[in-house]
Protein backbone atom coordinates (compact mmCIF):
# COMPACT_ATOMS: atom_id res chain seq x y z
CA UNK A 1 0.00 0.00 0.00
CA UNK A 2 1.28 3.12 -1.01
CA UNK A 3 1.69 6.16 1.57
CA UNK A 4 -1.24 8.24 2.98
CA UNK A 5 -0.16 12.19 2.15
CA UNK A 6 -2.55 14.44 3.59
CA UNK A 7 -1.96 18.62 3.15
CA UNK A 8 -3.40 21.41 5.18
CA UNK A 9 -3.01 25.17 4.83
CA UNK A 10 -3.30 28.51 6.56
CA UNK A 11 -3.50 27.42 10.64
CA UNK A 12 -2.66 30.79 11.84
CA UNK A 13 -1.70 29.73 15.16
CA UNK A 14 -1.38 32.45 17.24
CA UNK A 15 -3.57 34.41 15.35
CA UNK A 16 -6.35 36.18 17.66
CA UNK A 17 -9.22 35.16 14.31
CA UNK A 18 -7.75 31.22 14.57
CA UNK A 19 -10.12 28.50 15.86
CA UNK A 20 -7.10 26.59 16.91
CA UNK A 21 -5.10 28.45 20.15
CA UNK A 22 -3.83 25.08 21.65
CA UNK A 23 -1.06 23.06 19.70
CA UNK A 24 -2.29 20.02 20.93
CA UNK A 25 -5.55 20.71 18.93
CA UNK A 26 -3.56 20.25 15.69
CA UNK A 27 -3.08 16.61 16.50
CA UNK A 28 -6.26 15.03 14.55
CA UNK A 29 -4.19 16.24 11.44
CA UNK A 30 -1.60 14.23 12.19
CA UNK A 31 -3.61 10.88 12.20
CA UNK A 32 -3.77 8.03 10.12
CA UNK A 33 -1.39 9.74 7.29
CA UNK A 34 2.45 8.73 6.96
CA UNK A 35 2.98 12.65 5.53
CA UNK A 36 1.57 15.82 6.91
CA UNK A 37 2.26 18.69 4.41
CA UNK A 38 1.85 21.99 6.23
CA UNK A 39 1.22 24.56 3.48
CA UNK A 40 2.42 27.96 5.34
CA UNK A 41 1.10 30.66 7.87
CA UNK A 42 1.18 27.68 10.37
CA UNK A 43 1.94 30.12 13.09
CA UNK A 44 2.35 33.69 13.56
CA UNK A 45 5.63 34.30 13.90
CA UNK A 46 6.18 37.77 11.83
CA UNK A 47 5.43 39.28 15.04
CA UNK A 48 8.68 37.40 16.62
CA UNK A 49 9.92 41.16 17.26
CA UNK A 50 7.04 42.88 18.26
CA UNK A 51 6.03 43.52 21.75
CA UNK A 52 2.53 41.89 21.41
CA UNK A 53 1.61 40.78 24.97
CA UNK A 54 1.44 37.59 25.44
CA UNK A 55 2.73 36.42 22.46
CA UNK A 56 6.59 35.30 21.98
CA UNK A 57 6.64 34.12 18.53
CA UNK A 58 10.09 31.98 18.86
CA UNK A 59 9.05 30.18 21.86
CA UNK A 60 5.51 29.22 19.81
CA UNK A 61 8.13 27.98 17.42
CA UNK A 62 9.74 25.97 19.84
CA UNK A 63 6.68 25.06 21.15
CA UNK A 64 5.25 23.61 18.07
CA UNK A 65 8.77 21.87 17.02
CA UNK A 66 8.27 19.98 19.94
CA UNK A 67 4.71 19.18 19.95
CA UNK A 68 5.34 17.61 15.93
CA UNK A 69 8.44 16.09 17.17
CA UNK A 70 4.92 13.83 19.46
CA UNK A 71 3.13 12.77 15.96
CA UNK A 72 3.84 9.67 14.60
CA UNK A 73 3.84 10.91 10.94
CA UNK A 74 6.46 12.91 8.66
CA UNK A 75 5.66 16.57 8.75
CA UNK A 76 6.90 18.97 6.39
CA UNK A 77 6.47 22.78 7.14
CA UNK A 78 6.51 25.06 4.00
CA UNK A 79 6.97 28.57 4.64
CA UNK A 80 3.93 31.43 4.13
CA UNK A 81 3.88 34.83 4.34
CA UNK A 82 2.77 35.22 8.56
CA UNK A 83 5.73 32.09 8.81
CA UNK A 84 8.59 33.49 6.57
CA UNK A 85 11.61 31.74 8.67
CA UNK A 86 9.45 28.75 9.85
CA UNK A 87 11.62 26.56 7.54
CA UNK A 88 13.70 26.56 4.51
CA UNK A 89 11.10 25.43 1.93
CA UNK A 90 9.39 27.70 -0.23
CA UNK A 91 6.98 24.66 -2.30
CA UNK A 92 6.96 20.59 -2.87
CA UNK A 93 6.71 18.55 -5.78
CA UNK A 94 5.09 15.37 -5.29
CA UNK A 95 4.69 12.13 -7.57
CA UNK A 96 6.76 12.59 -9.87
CA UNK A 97 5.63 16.12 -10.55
CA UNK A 98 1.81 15.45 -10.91
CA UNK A 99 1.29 17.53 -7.88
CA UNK A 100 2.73 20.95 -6.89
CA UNK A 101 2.21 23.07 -3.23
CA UNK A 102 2.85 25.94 -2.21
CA UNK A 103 1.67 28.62 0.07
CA UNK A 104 0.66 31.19 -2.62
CA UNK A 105 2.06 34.65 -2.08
CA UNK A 106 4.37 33.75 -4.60
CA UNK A 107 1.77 34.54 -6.75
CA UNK A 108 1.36 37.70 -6.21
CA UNK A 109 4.48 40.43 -6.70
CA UNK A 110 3.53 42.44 -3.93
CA UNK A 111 2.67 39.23 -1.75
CA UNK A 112 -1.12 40.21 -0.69
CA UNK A 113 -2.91 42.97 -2.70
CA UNK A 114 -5.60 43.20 -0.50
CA UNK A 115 -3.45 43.43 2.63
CA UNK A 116 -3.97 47.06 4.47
CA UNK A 117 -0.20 46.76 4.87
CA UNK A 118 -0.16 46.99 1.15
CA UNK A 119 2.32 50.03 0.84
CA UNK A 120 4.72 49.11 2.61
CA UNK A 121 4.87 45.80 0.47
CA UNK A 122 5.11 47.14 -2.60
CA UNK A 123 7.36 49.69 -1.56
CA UNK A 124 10.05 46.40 -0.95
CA UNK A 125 8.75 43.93 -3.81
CA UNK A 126 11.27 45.69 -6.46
CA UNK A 127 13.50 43.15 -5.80
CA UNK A 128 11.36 40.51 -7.39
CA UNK A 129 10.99 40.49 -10.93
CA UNK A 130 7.33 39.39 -11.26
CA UNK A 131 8.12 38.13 -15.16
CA UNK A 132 10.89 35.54 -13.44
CA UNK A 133 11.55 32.25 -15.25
CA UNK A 134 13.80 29.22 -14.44
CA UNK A 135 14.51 26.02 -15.49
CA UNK A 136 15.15 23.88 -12.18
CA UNK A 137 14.24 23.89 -8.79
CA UNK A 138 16.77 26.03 -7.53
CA UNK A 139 15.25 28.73 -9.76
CA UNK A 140 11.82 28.50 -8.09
CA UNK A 141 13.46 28.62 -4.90
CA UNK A 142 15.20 31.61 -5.56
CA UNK A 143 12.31 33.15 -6.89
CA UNK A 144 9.83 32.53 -3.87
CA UNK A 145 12.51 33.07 -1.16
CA UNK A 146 12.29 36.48 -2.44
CA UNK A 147 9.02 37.18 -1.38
CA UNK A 148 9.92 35.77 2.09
CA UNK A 149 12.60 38.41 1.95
CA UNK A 150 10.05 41.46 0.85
CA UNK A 151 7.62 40.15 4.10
CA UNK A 152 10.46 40.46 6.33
CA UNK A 153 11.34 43.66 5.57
CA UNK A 154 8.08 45.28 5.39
CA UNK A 155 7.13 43.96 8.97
CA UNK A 156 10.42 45.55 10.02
CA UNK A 157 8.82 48.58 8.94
CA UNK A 158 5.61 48.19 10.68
CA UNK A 159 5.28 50.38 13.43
CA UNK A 160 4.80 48.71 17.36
CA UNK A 161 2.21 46.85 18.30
CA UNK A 162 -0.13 48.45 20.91
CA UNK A 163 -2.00 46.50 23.12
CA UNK A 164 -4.22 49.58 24.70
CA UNK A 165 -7.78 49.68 22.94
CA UNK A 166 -7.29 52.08 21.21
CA UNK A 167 -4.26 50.96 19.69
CA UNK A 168 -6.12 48.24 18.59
CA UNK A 169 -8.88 50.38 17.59
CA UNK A 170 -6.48 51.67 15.17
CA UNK A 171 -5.71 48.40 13.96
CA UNK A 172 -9.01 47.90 12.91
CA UNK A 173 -10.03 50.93 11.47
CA UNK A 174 -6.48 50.12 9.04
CA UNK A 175 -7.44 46.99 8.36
CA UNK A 176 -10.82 48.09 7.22
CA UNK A 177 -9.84 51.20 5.02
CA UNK A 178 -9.89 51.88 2.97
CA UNK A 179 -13.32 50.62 1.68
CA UNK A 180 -12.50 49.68 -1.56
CA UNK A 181 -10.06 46.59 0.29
CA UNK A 182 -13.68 43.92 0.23
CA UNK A 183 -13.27 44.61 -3.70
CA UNK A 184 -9.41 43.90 -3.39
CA UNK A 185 -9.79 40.85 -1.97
CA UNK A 186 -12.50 39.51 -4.46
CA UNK A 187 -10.00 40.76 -6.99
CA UNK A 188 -7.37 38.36 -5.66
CA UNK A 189 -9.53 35.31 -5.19
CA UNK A 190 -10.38 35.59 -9.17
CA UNK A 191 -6.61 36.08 -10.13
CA UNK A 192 -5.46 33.16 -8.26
CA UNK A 193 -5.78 29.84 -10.39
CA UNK A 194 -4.70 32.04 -13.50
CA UNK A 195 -1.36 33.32 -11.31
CA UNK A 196 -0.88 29.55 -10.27
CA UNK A 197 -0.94 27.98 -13.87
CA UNK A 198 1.21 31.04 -14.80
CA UNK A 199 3.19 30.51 -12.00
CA UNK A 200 4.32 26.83 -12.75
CA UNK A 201 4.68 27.37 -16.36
CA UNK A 202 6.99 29.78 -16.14
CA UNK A 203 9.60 27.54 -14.02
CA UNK A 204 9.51 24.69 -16.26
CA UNK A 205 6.56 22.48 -14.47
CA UNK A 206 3.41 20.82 -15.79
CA UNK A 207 1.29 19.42 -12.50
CA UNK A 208 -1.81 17.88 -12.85
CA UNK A 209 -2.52 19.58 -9.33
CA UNK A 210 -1.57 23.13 -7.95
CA UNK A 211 -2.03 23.46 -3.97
CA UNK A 212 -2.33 26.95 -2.60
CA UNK A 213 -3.63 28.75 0.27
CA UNK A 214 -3.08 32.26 1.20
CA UNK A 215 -5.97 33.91 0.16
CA UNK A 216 -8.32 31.91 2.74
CA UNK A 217 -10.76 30.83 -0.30
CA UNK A 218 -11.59 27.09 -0.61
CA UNK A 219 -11.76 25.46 -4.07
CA UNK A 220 -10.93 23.81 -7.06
CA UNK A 221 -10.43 25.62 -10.10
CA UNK A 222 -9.48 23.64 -13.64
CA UNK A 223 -7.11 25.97 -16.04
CA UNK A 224 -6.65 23.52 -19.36
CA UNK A 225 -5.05 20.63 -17.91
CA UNK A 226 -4.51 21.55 -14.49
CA UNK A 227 -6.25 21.59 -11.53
CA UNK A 228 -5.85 24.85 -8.69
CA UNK A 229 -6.52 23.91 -5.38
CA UNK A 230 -7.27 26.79 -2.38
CA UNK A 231 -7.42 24.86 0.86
CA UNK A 232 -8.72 27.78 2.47
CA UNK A 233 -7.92 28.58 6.24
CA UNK A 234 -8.61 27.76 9.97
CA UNK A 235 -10.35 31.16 10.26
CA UNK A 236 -14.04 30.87 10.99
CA UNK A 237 -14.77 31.86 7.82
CA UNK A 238 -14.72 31.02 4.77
CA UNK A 239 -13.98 27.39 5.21
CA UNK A 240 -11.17 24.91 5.04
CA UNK A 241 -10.29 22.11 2.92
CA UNK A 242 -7.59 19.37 2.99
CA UNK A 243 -6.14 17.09 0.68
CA UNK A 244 -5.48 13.10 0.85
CA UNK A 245 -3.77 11.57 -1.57
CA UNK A 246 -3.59 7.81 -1.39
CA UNK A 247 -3.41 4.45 -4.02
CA UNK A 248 -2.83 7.07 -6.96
CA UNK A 249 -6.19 9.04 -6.00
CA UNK A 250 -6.05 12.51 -4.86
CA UNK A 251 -9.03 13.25 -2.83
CA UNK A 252 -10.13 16.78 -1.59
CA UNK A 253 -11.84 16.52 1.89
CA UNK A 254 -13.63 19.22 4.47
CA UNK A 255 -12.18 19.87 7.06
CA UNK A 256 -14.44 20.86 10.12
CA UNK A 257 -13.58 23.03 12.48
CA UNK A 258 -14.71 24.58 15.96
CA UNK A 259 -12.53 25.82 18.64
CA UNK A 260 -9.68 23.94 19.19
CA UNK A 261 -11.48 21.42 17.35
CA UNK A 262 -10.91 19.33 14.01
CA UNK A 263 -11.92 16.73 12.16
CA UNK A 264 -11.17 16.05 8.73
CA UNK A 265 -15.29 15.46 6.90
CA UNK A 266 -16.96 14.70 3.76
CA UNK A 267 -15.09 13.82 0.71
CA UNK A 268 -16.36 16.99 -2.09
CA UNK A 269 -13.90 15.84 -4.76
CA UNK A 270 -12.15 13.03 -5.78
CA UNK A 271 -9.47 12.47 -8.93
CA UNK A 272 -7.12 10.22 -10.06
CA UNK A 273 -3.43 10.61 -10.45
């Protein structure tokens, strides 16, 4: 019997709009697979040097090494844009190719368009050309590292954290201005299976299957041959899928999810590899 793969995206642990605030809650991923993909912003941890109470982003990190070093499973950890250090690895290619992941703000040049912290992304992103090609992996790598880089330096730029309410008053009222950002964001969804197709193209690959997150919008696109996959987030909305891919099937499942609660549902869509 072949081995049991199973990828998940967008955890946000740490995140105050999570359902999941307990590392131990993550275990129901881990079971019954041999391979647990984690697909990026698994934690919070581009607020490592900010003084958010509370929060101390490289102890989480230690925190959650350890708790993954308990699941009987291998568990890979592919960076996002919340997560840019979490790891070294930018995407996976899987049998023989059919199947690519990544987080998905390589997609975009300026990382999230709909992000309030917009500016200050684009203001770093001229250091990736967003017309990039390569011919091997190294290439990609090169090319999404980038973007890690761009995050990092635009958090450096973000001002401190304040913890009063009405510094987090002020957070809001930025994150919800201006009001053209719900149009933004609808923008991005609709960009996203053309910028994955583009996106593997361009470096030389042909999957079957493109795995994404980022944008926190569950589902399954088809561009020609391929197939785009979103699998959403562990916010309370929109939703969350996960994938299983087993026996040369790749299935997409739901994944439900209360407070510090999961279980992995329904099978919605089912293909063969």
């Amino acid at each position: 019997m072949s081995a049991k793969i199973r990828i998940v995206s967008d955890l946000h642990v740490g995140h105050k709009a999570s359902v999941i605030d307990r590392l131990d809650a993550l275990a129901p991923l881990a079971e019954g697979v041999d391979w647990l993909i984690l697909n990026g912003d698994t934690l919070e941890l581009k607020y490592g040097d900010l003084d958010v109470a509370h929060y101390d982003a490289q102890r989480e990190k230690q925190r959650f090494e350890q708790e993954i070093a308990k699941w009987d499973c291998k568990v890979s950890v592919i960076t996002g844009n919340h997560d840019p250090e979490i790891s070294e690895l930018h995407s996976l290619t899987l049998l023989d190719g059919k199947v690519f992941v990544t987080h998905g703000d390589g997609l975009f040049p300026n990382i999230a368009p709909w992000s309030s912290n917009v500016d200050n992304l684009e203001k770093h992103a001229s250091i990736i050309d967003p017309d990039a090609t390569g011919i091997t992996e190294q290439d990609l790598h090169d090319y999404l590292a980038l973007h890690k880089q761009v995050t990092i330096r635009a958090h450096k730029d973000d001002k401190k954290y304040n913890p009063t309410l009405w510094g987090k008053l002020k957070i809001f009222l930025h994150q919800t201005w201006p009001p053209t950002t719900p149009f933004r964001i609808l923008k991005a969804w609709s960009e996203v299976p053309d910028r994955a197709a583009s996106l593997t193209e361009r470096f030389g690959l042909a999957p079957k299957f493109i795995v994404v997150g980022h944008t926190h919008n569950p589902g399954i696109w088809t561009r020609g041959k391929q197939r785009v996959i979103n699998l959403g987030s562990y916010f309370p909305w929109p939703g969350a899928l996960c994938i299983e891919i087993e026996d040369k099937t790749l299935n997409v499942r739901r994944v439900r999810k209360r407070q510090n609660a999961i279980e992995i549902g329904r099978t919605v869509a089912s293909f063969k590899l």
